[in-house]
Protein backbone atom coordinates (compact mmCIF):
# COMPACT_ATOMS: atom_id res chain seq x y z
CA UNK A 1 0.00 0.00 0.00
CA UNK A 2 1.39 3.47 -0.45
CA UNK A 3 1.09 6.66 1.38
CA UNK A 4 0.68 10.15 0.87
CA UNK A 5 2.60 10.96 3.77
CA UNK A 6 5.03 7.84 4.29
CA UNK A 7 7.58 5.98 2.45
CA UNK A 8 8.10 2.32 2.41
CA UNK A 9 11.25 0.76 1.89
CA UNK A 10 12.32 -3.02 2.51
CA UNK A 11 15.24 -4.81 2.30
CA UNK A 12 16.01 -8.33 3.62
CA UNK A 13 13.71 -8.54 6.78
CA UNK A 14 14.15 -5.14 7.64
CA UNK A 15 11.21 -2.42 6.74
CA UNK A 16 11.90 0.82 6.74
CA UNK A 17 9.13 4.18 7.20
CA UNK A 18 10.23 7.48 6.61
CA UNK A 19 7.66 9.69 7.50
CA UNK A 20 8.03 12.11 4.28
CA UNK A 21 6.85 15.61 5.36
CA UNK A 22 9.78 17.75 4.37
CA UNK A 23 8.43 20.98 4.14
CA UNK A 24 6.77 20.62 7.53
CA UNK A 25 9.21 18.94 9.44
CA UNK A 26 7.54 15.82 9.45
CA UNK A 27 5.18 17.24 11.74
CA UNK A 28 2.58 14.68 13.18
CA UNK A 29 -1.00 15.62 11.79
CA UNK A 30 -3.61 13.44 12.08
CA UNK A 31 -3.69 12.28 8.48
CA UNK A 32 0.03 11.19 9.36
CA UNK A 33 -1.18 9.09 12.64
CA UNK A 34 -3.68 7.47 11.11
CA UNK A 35 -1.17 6.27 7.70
CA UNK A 36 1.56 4.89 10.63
CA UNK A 37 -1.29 2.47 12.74
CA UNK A 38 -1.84 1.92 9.00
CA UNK A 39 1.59 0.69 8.21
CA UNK A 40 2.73 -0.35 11.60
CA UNK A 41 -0.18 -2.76 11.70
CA UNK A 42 0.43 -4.04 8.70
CA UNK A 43 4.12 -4.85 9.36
CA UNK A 44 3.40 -6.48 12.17
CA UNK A 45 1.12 -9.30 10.06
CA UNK A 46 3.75 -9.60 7.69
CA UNK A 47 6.02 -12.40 8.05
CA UNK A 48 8.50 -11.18 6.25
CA UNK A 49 9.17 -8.45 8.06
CA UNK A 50 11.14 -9.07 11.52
CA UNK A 51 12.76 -5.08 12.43
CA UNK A 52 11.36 -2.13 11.75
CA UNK A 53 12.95 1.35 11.42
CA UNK A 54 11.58 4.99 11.77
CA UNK A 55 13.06 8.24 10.28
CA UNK A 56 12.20 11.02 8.90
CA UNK A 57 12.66 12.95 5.50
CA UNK A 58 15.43 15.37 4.90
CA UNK A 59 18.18 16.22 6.48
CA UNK A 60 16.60 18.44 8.56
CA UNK A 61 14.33 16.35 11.43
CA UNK A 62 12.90 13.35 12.52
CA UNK A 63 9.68 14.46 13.79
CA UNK A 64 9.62 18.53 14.73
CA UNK A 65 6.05 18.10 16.65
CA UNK A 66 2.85 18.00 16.16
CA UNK A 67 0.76 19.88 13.95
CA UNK A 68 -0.19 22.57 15.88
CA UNK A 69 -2.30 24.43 13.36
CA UNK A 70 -4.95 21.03 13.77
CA UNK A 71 -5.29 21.80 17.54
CA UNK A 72 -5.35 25.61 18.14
CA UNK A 73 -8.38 25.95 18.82
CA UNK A 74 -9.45 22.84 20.86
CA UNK A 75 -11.55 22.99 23.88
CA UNK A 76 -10.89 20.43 27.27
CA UNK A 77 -12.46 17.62 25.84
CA UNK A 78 -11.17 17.74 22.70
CA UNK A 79 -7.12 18.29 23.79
CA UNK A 80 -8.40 14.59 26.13
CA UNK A 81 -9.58 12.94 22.80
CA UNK A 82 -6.70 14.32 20.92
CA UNK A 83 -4.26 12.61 23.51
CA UNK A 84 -6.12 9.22 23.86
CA UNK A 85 -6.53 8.52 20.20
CA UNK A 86 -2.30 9.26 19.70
CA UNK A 87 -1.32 7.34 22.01
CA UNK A 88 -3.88 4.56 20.93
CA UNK A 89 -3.18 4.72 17.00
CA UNK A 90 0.52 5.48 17.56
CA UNK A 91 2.48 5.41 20.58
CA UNK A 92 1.53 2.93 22.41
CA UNK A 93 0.95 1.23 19.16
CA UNK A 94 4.93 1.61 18.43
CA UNK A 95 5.97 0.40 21.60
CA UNK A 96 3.66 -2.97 22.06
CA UNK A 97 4.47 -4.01 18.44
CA UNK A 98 5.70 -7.42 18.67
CA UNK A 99 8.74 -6.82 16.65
CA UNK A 100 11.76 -4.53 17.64
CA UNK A 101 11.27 -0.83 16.61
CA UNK A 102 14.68 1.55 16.13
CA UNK A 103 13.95 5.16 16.10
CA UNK A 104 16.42 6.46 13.69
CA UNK A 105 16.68 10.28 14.50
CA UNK A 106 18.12 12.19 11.82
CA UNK A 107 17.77 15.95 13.49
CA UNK A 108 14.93 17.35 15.22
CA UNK A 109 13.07 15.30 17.55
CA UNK A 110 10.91 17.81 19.64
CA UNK A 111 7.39 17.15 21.06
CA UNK A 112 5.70 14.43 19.54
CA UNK A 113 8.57 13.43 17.55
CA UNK A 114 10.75 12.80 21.01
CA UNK A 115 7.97 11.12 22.21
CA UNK A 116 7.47 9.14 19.30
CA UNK A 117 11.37 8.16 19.24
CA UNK A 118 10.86 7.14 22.70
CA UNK A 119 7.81 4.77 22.08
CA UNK A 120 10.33 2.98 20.07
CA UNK A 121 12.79 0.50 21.38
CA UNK A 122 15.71 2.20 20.97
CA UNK A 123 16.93 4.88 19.69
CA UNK A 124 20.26 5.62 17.14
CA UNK A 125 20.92 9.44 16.95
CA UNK A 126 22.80 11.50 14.12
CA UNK A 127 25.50 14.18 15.64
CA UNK A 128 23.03 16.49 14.87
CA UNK A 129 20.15 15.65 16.06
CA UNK A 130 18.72 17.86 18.89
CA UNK A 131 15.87 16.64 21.27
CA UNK A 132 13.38 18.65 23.62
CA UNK A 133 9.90 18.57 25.30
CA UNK A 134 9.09 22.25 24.02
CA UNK A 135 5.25 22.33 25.14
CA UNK A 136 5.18 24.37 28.49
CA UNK A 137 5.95 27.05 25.85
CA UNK A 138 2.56 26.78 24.44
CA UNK A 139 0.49 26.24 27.74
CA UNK A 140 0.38 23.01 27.42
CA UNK A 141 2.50 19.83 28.68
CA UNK A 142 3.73 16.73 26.64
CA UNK A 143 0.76 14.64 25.81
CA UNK A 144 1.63 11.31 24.00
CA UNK A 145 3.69 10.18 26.65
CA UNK A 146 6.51 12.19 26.66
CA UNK A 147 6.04 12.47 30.83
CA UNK A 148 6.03 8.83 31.58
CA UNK A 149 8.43 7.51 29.06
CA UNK A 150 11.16 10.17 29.60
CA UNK A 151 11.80 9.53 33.67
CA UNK A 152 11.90 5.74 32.76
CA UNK A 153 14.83 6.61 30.27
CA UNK A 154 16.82 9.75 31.94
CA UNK A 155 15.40 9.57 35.38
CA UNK A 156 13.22 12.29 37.21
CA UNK A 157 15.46 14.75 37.87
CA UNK A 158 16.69 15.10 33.88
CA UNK A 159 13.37 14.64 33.21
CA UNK A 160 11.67 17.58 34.85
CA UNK A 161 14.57 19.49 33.50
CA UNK A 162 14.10 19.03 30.40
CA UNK A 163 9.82 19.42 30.24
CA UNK A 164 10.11 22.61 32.60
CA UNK A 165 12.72 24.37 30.51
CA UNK A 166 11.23 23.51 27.09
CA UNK A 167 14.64 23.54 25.95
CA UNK A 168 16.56 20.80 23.78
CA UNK A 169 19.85 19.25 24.14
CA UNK A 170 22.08 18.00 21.34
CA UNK A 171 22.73 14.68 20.89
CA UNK A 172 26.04 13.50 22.91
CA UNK A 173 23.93 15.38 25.95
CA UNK A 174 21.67 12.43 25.03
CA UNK A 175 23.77 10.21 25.09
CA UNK A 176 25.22 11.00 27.99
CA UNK A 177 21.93 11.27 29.78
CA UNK A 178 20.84 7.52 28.34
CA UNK A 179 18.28 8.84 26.30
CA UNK A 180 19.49 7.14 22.98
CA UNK A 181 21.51 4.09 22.64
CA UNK A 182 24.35 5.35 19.79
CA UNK A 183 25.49 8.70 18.17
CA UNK A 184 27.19 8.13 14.92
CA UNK A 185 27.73 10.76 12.01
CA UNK A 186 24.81 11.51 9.90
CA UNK A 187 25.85 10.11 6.90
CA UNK A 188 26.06 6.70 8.51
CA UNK A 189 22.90 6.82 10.24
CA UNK A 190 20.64 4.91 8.33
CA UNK A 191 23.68 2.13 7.93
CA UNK A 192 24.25 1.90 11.23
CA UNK A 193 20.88 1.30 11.83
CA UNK A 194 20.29 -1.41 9.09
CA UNK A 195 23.42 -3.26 10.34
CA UNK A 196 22.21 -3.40 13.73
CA UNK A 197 18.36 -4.26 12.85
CA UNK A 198 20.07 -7.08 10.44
CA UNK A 199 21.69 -8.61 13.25
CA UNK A 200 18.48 -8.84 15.31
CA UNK A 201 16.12 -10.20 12.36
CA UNK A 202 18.52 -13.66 12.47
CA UNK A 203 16.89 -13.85 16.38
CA UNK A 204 14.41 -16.23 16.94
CA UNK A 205 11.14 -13.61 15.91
CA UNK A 206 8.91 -15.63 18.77
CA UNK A 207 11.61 -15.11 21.02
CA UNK A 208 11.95 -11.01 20.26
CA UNK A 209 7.96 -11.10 20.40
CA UNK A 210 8.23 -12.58 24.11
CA UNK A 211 10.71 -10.18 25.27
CA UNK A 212 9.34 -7.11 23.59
CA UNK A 213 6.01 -8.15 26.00
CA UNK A 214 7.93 -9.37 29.41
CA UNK A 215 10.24 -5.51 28.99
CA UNK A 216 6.72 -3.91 28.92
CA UNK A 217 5.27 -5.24 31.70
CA UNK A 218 8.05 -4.19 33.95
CA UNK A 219 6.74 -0.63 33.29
CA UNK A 220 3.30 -1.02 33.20
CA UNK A 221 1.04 -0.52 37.18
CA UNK A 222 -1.24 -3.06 36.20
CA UNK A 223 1.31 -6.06 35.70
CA UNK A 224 3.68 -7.56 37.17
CA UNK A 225 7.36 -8.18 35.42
CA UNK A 226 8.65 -11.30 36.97
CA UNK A 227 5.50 -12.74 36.56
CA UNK A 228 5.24 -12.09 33.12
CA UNK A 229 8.61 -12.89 32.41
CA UNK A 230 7.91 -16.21 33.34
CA UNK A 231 4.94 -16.63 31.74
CA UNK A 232 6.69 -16.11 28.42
CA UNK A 233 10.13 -17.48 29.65
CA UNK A 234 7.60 -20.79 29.79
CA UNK A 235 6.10 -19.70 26.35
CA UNK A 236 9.10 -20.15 24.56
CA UNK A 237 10.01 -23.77 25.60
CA UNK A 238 6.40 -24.64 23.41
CA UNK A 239 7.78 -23.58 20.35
CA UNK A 240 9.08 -24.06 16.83
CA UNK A 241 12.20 -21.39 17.67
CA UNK A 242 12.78 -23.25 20.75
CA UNK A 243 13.49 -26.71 19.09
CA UNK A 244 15.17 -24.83 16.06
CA UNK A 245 17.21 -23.16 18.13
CA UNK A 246 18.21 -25.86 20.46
CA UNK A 247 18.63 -28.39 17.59
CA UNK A 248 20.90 -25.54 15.59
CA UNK A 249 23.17 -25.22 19.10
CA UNK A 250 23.60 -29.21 19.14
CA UNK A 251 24.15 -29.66 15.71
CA UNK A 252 26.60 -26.55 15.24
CA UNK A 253 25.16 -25.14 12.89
CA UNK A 254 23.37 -21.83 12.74
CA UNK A 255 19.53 -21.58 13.48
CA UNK A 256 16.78 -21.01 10.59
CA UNK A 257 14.26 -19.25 12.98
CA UNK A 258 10.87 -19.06 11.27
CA UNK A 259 8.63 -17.54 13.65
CA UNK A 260 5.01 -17.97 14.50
CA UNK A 261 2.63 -16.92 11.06
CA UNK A 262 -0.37 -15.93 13.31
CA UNK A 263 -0.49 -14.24 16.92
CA UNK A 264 -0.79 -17.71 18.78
CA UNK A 265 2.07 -16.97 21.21
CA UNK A 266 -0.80 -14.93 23.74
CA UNK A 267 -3.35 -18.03 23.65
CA UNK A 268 -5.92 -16.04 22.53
CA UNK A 269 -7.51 -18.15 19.98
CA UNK A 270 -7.24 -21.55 19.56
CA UNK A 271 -5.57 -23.23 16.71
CA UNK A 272 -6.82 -25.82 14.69
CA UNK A 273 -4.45 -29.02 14.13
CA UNK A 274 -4.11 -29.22 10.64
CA UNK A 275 -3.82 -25.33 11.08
CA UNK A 276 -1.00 -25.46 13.40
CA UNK A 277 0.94 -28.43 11.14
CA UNK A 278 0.12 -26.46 8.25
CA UNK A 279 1.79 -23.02 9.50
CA UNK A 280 4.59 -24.49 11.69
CA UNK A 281 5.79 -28.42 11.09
CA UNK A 282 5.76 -29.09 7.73
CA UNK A 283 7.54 -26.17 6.99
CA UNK A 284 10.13 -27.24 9.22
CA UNK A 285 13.81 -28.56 7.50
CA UNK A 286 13.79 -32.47 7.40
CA UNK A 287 14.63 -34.01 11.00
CA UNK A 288 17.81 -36.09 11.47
CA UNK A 289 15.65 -38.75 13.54
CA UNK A 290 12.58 -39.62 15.21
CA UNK A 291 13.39 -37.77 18.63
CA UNK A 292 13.69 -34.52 16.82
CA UNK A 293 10.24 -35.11 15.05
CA UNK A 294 8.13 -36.39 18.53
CA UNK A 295 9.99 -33.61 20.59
CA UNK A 296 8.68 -30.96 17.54
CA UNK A 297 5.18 -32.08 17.97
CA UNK A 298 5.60 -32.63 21.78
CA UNK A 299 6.43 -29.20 22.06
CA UNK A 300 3.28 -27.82 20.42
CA UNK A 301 2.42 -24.62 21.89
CA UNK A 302 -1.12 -24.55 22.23
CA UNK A 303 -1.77 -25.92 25.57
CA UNK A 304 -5.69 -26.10 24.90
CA UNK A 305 -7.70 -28.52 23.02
CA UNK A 306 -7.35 -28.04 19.19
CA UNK A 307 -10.77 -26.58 17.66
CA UNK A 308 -12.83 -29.30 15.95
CA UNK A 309 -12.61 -29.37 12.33
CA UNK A 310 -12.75 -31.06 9.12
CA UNK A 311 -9.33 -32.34 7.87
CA UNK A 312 -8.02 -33.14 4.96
CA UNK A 313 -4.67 -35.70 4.87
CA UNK A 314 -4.42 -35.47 1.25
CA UNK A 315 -1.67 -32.23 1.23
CA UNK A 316 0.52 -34.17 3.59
CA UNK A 317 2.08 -36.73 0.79
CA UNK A 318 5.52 -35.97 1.57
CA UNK A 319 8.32 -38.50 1.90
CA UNK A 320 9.83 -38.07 5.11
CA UNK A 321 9.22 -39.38 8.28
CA UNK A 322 7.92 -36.36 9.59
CA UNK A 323 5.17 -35.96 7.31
CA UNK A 324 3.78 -39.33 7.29
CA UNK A 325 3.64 -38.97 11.08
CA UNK A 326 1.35 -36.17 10.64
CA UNK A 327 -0.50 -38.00 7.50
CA UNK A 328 -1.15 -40.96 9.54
CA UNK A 329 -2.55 -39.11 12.70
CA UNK A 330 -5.08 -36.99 9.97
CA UNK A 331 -5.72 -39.79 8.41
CA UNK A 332 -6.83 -41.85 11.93
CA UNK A 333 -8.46 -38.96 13.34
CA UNK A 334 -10.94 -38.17 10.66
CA UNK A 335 -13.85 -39.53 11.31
CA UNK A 336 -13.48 -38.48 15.02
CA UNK A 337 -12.78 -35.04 14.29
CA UNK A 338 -15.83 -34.75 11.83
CA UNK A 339 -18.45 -36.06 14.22
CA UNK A 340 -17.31 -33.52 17.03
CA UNK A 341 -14.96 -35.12 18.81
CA UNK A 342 -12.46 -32.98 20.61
CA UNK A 343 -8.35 -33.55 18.85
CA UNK A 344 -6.18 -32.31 22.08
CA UNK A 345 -2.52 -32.65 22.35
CA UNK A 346 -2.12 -35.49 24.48
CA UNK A 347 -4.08 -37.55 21.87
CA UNK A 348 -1.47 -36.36 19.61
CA UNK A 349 1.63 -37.38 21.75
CA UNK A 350 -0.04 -40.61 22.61
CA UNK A 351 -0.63 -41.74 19.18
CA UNK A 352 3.20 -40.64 17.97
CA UNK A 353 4.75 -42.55 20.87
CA UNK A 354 2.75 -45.38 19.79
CA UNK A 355 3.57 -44.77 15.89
CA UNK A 356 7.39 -44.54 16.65
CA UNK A 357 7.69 -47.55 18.96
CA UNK A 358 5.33 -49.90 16.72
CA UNK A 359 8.03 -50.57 14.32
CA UNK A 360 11.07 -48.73 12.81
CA UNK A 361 12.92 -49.24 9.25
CA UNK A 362 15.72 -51.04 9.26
CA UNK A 363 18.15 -48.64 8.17
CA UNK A 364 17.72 -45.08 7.55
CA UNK A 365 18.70 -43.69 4.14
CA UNK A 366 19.45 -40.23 3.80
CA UNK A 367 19.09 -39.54 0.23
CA UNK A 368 18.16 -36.04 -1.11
CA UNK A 369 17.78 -34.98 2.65
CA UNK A 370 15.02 -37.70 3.22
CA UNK A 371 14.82 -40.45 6.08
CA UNK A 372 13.26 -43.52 4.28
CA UNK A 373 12.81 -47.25 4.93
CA UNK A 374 15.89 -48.98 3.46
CA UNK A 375 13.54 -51.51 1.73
CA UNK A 376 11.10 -49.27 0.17
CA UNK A 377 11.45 -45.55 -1.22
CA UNK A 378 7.60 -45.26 -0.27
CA UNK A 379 7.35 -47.90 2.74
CA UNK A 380 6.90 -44.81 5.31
CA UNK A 381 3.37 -43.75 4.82
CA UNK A 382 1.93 -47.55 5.01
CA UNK A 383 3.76 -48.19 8.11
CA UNK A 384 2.47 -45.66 9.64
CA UNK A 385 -1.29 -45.93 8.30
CA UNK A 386 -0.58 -49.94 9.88
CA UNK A 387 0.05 -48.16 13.00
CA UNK A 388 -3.10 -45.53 13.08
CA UNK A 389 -5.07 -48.84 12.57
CA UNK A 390 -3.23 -51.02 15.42
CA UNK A 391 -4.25 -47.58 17.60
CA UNK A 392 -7.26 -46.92 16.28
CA UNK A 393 -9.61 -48.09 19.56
CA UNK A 394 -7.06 -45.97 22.03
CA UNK A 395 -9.46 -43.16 20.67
């Protein structure tokens, strides 16, 4: 999609918005908030995309402000609205995405645009980028969270200096003061920040997700952070990244992280089992053994019942093990999962212990990547059908 007031650029799994308001600064009107929840939202569905970078146009600034010609002439309830829908479309939007947003301030960051380079993760500053919380000049006081997030990053006392005064301060004050991660020359802004955001897209994206949420909750009243950094410490053991990464470290090699395709990490809605083997296993490289495919499947990271469903077996006709695990369990399960029958997990592990230890090929061959019975190119799939049949009572 294209913006009038953005520009989208993407490279590798890296996406890049420049806000692309020259002439204004890249001031922050409402047309402009509503085209970032826009694009932010839609970078966060898209799989491809794993970092996400925010600049502005020109030389010039990142974000001078808002646009204060919009709000002039606002009463009391309509400064309150203003407020709640920026920080809902925007702000707040920016800093619960699930994937790791740099703030790449190229000059001016006052107002909104400080406050918007603080919603992000981090920030990389230019040497001449100056930053300030101007508002008491206009009456007013920072309103998109530029009170709250700036004491978490500079603590109080640089804090209140820096909203009372109105001034700014140039960027190795900001540095100094911990209110961006790096200063580097302008010309090597944008590098900088691609090399950096390049080395976090080859992290585990389900991993990033987890700790994007636990770092949250450490600074939000209504949750507690060691709680939730449990909760999603525990997450990560259930899925895909976890055995990828695990397997990667044991095997020394390095880790193919896909990610999760779908928002299934906060249990929200329940998957369905051909949806979840559609999405994550079969997409995963061939196993070297039989552990490595029960442990994938083990490790499943829905803890609820799988939603009822009709299934078809017919798009799992692949040749390794792996896949005629999962065509033989679709294939058993059919009939029970058409007339209602609930398809949890423990069904799932039950019937792939029993699949595995029923009987095993001879010899593994390890042809074009694939495990196969030594006897038969195509033995797999009827050896395991045998199996679903042996089993087929247990359910």
């Amino acid at each position: 999609m294209t913006y009038s007031n953005l520009l989208i650029d993407n490279k590798d799994h890296v996406r890049v918005i420049t806000i692309d308001r020259p002439d204004q600064l890249n001031a922050l009107n409402r047309e402009t908030i509503a085209q970032l929840d826009d694009a932010l939202s839609a970078a966060d569905k898209d799989p491809t995309v794993r970092v996400l970078i925010i600049t502005g146009s020109g030389a010039k600034a990142f974000v001078a402000g808002a646009d204060i010609k919009e709000f002039a002439d606002f009463s009391t309830a309509d400064g309150k609205a203003l407020s709640a829908d920026g920080h809902a479309k925007l702000f707040t939007h920016v800093e619960r995405m699930s994937k790791p947003v740099i703030a790449a301030v190229n000059g001016f960051a006052l107002g909104g645009g400080l406050e918007l380079a603080m919603s992000c993760h981090f920030r990389i500053a230019s040497d001449t980028a100056r930053m300030g919380l101007p508002e008491v000049t206009l009456g007013v006081i920072p309103g998109y969270g530029g009170t709250q997030r700036l004491p978490q990053l500079v603590g109080k006392g640089k804090a209140m200096e820096m909203i009372f005064t109105g001034g700014m301060i140039n960027a190795a004050d900001a540095l100094q003061w911990g209110l961006v991660n790096q200063v580097v020359p302008a010309e090597q802004l944008l590098s900088t920040c691609m090399e950096l955001a390049g080395k976090i897209a080859r992290n585990s994206p389900t991993a990033l997700a987890a700790a994007i949420r636990a770092v949250n909750a450490g600074y939000q009243h209504d949750a507690n952070g060691m709680e939730r950094e449990i909760e999603e410490f525990g997450k990560c053991f259930g899925t895909p990244d976890f055995v990828e990464g695990t397997n990667a470290f044991v095997e020394k090699r390095k880790a193919e992280f896909k990610g999760v395709r779908r928002t299934a990490m906060n249990d929200e809605e329940p998957m369905t089992l051909s949806g979840y083997i559609s999405s994550e296993l079969t997409d995963t490289p061939n196993f070297v053994g039989q552990t490595a495919i029960f442990r994938s499947i083990m490790l499943c990271p829905f803890q609820r019942s799988f939603e009822t469903e009709k299934v078809d077996a017919s798009g799992f006709r692949g040749r390794t093990l792996h896949s005629c695990i999962i065509r033989a369990i679709l294939s058993d399960q059919r009939a029970h999962i058409v007339s209602g029958r609930s398809f949890n997990r423990s069904a799932v592990i039950s019937s792939i212990q029993q699949f595995i230890s029923f009987e095993r090929p001879t010899k593994p061959c390890r042809s074009n990547g694939h495990l196969r019975c030594q006897q038969h190119r195509c033995a797999l799939p009827q050896l395991f059908a045998s199996a679903a049949l042996h089993e087929q009572r247990r359910f």
